[in-house]
C-alpha atoms as a PDB file:
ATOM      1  CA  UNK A   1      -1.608 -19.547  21.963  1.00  0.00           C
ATOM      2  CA  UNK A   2      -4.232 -18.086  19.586  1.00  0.00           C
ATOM      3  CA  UNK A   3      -3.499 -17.288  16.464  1.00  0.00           C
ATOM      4  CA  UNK A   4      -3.508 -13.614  15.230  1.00  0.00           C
ATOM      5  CA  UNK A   5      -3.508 -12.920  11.589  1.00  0.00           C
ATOM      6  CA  UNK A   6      -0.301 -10.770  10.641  1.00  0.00           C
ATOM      7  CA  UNK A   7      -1.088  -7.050  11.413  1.00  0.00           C
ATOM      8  CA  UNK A   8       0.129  -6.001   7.708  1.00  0.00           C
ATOM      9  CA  UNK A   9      -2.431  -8.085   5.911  1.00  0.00           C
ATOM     10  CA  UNK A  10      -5.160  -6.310   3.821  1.00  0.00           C
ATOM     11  CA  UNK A  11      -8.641  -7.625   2.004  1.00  0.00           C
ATOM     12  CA  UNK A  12      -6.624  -7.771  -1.639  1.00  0.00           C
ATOM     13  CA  UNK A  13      -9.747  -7.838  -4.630  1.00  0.00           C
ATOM     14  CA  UNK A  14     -12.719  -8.598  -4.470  1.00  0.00           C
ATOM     15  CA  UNK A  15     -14.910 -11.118  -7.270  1.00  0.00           C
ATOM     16  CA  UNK A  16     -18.165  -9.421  -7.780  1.00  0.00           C
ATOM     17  CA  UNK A  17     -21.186 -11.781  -9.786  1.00  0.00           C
ATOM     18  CA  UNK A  18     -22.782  -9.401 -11.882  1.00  0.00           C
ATOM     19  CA  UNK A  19     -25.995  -9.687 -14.559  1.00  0.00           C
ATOM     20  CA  UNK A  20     -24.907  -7.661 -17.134  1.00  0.00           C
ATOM     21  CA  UNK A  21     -20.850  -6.579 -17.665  1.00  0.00           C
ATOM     22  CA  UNK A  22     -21.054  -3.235 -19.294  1.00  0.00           C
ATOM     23  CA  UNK A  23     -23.606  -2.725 -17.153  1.00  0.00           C
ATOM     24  CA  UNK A  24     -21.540  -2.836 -14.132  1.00  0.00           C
ATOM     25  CA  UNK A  25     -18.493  -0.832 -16.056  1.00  0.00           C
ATOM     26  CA  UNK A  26     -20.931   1.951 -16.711  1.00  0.00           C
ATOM     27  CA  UNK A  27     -20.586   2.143 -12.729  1.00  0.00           C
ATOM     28  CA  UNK A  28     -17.691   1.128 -11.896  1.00  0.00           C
ATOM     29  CA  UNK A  29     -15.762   2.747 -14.146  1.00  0.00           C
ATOM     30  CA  UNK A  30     -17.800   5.227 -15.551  1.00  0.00           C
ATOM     31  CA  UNK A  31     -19.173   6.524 -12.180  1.00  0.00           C
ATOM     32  CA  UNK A  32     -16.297   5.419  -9.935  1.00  0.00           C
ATOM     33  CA  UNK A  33     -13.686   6.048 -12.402  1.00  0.00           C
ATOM     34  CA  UNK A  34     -11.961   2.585 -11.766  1.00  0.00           C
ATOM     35  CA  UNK A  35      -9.357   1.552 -15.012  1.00  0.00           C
ATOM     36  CA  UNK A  36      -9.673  -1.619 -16.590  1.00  0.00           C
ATOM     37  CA  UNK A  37      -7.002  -3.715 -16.427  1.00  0.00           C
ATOM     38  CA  UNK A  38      -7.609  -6.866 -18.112  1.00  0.00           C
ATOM     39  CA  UNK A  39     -10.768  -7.850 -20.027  1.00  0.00           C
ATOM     40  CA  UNK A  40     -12.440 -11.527 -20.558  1.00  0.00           C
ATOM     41  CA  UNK A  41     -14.661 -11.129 -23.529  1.00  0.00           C
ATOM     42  CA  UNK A  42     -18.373 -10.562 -22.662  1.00  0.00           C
ATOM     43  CA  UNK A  43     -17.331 -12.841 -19.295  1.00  0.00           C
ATOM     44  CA  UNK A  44     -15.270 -10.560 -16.661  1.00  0.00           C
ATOM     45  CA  UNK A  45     -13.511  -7.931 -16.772  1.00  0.00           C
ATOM     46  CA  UNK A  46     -10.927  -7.294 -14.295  1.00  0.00           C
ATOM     47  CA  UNK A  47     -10.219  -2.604 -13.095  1.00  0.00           C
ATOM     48  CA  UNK A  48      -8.415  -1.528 -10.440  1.00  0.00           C
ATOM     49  CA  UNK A  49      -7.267   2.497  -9.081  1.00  0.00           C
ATOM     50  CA  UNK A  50      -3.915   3.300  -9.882  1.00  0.00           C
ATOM     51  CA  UNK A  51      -2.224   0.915 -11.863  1.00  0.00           C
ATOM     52  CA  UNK A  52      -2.905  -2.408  -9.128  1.00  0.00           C
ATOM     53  CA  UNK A  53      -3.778  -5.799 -11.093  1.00  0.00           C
ATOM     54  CA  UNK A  54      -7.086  -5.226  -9.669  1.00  0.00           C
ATOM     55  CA  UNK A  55      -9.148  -4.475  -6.743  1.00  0.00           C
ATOM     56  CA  UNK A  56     -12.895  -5.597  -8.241  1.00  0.00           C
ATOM     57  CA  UNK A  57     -13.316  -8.291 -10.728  1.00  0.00           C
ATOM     58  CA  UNK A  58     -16.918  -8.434 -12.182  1.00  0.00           C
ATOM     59  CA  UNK A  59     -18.085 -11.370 -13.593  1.00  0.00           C
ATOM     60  CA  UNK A  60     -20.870 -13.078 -15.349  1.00  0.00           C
ATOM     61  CA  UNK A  61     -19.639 -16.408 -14.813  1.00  0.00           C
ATOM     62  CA  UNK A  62     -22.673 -17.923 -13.071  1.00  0.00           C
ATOM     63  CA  UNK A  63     -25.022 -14.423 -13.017  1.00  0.00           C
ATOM     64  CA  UNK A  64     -25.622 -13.547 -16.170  1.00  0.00           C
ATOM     65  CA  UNK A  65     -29.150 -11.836 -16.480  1.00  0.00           C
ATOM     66  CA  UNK A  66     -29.897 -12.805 -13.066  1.00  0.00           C
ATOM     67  CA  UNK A  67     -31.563 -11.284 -10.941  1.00  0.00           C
ATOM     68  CA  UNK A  68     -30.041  -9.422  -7.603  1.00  0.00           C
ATOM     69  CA  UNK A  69     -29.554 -11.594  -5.123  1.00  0.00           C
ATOM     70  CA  UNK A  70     -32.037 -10.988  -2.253  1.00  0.00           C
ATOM     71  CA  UNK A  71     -31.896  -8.816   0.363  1.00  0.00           C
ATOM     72  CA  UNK A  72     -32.770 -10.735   3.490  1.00  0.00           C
ATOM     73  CA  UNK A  73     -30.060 -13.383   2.700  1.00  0.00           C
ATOM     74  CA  UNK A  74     -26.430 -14.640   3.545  1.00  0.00           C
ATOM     75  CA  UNK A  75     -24.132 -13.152   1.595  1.00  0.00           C
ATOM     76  CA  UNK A  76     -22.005  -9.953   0.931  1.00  0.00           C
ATOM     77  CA  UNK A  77     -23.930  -7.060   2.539  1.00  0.00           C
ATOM     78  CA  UNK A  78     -21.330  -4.522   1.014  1.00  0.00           C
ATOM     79  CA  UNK A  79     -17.685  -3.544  -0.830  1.00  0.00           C
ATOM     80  CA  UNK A  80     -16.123  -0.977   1.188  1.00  0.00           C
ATOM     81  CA  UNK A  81     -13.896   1.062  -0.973  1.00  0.00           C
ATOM     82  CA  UNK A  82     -11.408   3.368   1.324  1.00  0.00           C
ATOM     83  CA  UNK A  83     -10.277   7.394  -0.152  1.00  0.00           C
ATOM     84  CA  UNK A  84      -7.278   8.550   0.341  1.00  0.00           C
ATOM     85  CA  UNK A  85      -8.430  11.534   1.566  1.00  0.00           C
ATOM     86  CA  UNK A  86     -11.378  13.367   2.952  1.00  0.00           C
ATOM     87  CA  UNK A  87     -11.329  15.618  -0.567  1.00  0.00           C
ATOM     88  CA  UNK A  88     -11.457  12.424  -2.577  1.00  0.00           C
ATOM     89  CA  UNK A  89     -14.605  11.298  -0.684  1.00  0.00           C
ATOM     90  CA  UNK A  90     -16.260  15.016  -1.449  1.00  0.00           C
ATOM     91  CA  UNK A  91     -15.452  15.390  -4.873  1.00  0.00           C
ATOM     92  CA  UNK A  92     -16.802  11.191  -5.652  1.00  0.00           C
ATOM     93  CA  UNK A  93     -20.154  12.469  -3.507  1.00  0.00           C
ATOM     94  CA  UNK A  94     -20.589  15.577  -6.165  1.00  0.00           C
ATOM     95  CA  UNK A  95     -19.929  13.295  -8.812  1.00  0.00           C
ATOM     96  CA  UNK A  96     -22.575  10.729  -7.607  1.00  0.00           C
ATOM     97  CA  UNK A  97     -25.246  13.968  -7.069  1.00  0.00           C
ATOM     98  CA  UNK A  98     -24.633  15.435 -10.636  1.00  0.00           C
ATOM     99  CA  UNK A  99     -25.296  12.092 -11.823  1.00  0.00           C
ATOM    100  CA  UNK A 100     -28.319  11.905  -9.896  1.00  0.00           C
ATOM    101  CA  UNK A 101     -27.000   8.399  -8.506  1.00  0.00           C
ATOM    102  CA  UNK A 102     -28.999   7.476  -5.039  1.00  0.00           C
ATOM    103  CA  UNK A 103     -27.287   7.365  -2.045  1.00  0.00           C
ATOM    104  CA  UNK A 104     -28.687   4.140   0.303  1.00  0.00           C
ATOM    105  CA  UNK A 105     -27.301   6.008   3.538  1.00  0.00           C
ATOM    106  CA  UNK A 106     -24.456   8.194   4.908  1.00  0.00           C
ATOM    107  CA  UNK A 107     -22.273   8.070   8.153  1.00  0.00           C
ATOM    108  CA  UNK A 108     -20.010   9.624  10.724  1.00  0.00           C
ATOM    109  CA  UNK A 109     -18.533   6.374  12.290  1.00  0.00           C
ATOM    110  CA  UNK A 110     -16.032   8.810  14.520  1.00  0.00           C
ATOM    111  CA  UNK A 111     -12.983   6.779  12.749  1.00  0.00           C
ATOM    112  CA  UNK A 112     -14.978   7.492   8.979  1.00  0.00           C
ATOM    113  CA  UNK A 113     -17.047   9.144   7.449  1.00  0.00           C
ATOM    114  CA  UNK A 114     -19.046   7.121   4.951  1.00  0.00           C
ATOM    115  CA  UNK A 115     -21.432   6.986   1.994  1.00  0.00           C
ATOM    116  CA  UNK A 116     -23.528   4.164   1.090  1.00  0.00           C
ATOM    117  CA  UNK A 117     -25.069   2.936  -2.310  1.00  0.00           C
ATOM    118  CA  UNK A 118     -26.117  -0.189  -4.356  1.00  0.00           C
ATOM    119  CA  UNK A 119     -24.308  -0.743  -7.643  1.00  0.00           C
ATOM    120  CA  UNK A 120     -27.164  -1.867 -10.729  1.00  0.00           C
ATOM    121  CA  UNK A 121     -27.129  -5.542  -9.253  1.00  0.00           C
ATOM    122  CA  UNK A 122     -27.558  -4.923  -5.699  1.00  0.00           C
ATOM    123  CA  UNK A 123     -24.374  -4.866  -4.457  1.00  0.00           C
ATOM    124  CA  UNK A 124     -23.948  -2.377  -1.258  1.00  0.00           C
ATOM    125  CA  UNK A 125     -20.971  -0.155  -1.861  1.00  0.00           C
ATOM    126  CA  UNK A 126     -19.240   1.407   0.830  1.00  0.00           C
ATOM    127  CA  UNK A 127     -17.367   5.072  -0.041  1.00  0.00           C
ATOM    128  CA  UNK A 128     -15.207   6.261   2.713  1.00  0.00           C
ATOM    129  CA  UNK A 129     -12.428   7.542   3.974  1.00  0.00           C
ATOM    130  CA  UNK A 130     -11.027   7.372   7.357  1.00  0.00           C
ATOM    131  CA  UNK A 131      -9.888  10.039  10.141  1.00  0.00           C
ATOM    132  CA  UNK A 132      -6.468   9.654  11.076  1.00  0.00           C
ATOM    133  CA  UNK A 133      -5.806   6.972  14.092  1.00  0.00           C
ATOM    134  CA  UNK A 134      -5.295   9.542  16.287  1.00  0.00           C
ATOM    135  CA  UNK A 135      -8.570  11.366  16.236  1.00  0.00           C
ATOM    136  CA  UNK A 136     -10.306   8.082  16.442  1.00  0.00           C
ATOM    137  CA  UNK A 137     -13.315   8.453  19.313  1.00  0.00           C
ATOM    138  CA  UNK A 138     -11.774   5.823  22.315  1.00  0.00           C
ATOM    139  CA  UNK A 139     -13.101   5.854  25.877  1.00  0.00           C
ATOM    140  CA  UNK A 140     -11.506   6.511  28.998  1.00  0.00           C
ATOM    141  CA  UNK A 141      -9.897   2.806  29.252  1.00  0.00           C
ATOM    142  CA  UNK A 142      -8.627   2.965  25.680  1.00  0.00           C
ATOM    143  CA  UNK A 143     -11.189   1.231  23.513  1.00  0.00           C
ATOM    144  CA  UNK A 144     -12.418   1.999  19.844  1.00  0.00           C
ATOM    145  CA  UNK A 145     -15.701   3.619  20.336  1.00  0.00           C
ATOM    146  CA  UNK A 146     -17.441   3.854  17.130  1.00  0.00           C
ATOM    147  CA  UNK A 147     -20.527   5.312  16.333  1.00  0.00           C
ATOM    148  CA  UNK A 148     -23.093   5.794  13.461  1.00  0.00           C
ATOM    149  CA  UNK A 149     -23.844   9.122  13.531  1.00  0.00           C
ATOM    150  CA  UNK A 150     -25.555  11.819  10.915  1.00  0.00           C
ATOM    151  CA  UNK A 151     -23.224  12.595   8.295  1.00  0.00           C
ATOM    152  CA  UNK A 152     -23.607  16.239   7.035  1.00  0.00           C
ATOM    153  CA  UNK A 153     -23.132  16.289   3.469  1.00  0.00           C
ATOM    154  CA  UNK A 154     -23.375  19.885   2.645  1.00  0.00           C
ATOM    155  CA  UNK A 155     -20.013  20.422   5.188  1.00  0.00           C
ATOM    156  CA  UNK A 156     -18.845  17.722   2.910  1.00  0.00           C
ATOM    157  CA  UNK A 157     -18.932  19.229   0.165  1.00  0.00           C
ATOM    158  CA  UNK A 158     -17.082  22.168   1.187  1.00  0.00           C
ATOM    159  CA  UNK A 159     -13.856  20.579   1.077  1.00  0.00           C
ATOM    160  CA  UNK A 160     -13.821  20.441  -2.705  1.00  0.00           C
END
């Protein structure tokens, strides 16, 4: 029998190696608008959204003033953070054009819509939120059918 991971489990935190810790609190929290939760000096820092332990834990445990990691390499190619709501992923996209902050792409997956961005250290970010199950795209034999399509970010916007 193969195994099958229980159906109730979720990705918990995440450990991020960063160069420079205020740095990466100027985004995360500053930009984002994650809390901090716990802080370790000048070392790590751990924030979270609503109260949780945490969901991100930066750290400068091995990266400190080091460079991004490059891009053609093995490694994390991005931290997908999931809205609530479709609203929530508007208003965070206004808040990332009045800062001027670069989007690195945008999606319609049919289940999500997404944005995409690097944090300072070259970290791919993920913002999204997803449709609900039932308007997921699946074909005529009941699979997922995914896409990556143009996301239209004026229509976006609109649901502020």
């Amino acid at each position: 029998m193969v195994y099958k991971i229980p159906p109730a489990t979720r990705i918990g935190h995440i450990h991020l190696k960063v160069a420079d810790l205020d740095r990466a609190l100027d985004f995360y929290q500053g930009l984002l608008g994650f809390e901090i939760m716990q802080r370790y000096g000048s070392e790590a820092v751990f924030i979270s959204a609503g109260g949780y332990h945490h969901h991100i834990a930066l750290n400068t445990w091995y990266s400190k003033d080091a460079p991004p990691a490059p891009q053609h390499a093995a490694g994390l190619f991005h931290t997908a953070i999931l809205y609530p709501e479709r609203r929530d992923l508007a208003v965070i996209l206004k808040r990332l054009q009045d800062a001027k902050y670069p989007l690195t792409g945008a999606a319609d997956h049919g289940v999500s819509e997404a944005l995409y961005l690097n944090d300072p250290d070259g970290n791919g970010v993920e913002l999204y939120w997803d449709r609900p199950q039932n308007q997921w795209p699946i074909d005529h034999e009941g699979n997922l059918q995914m896409v990556t399509e143009h996301l239209n970010l004026e229509e976006l916007i609109k649901c502020i």
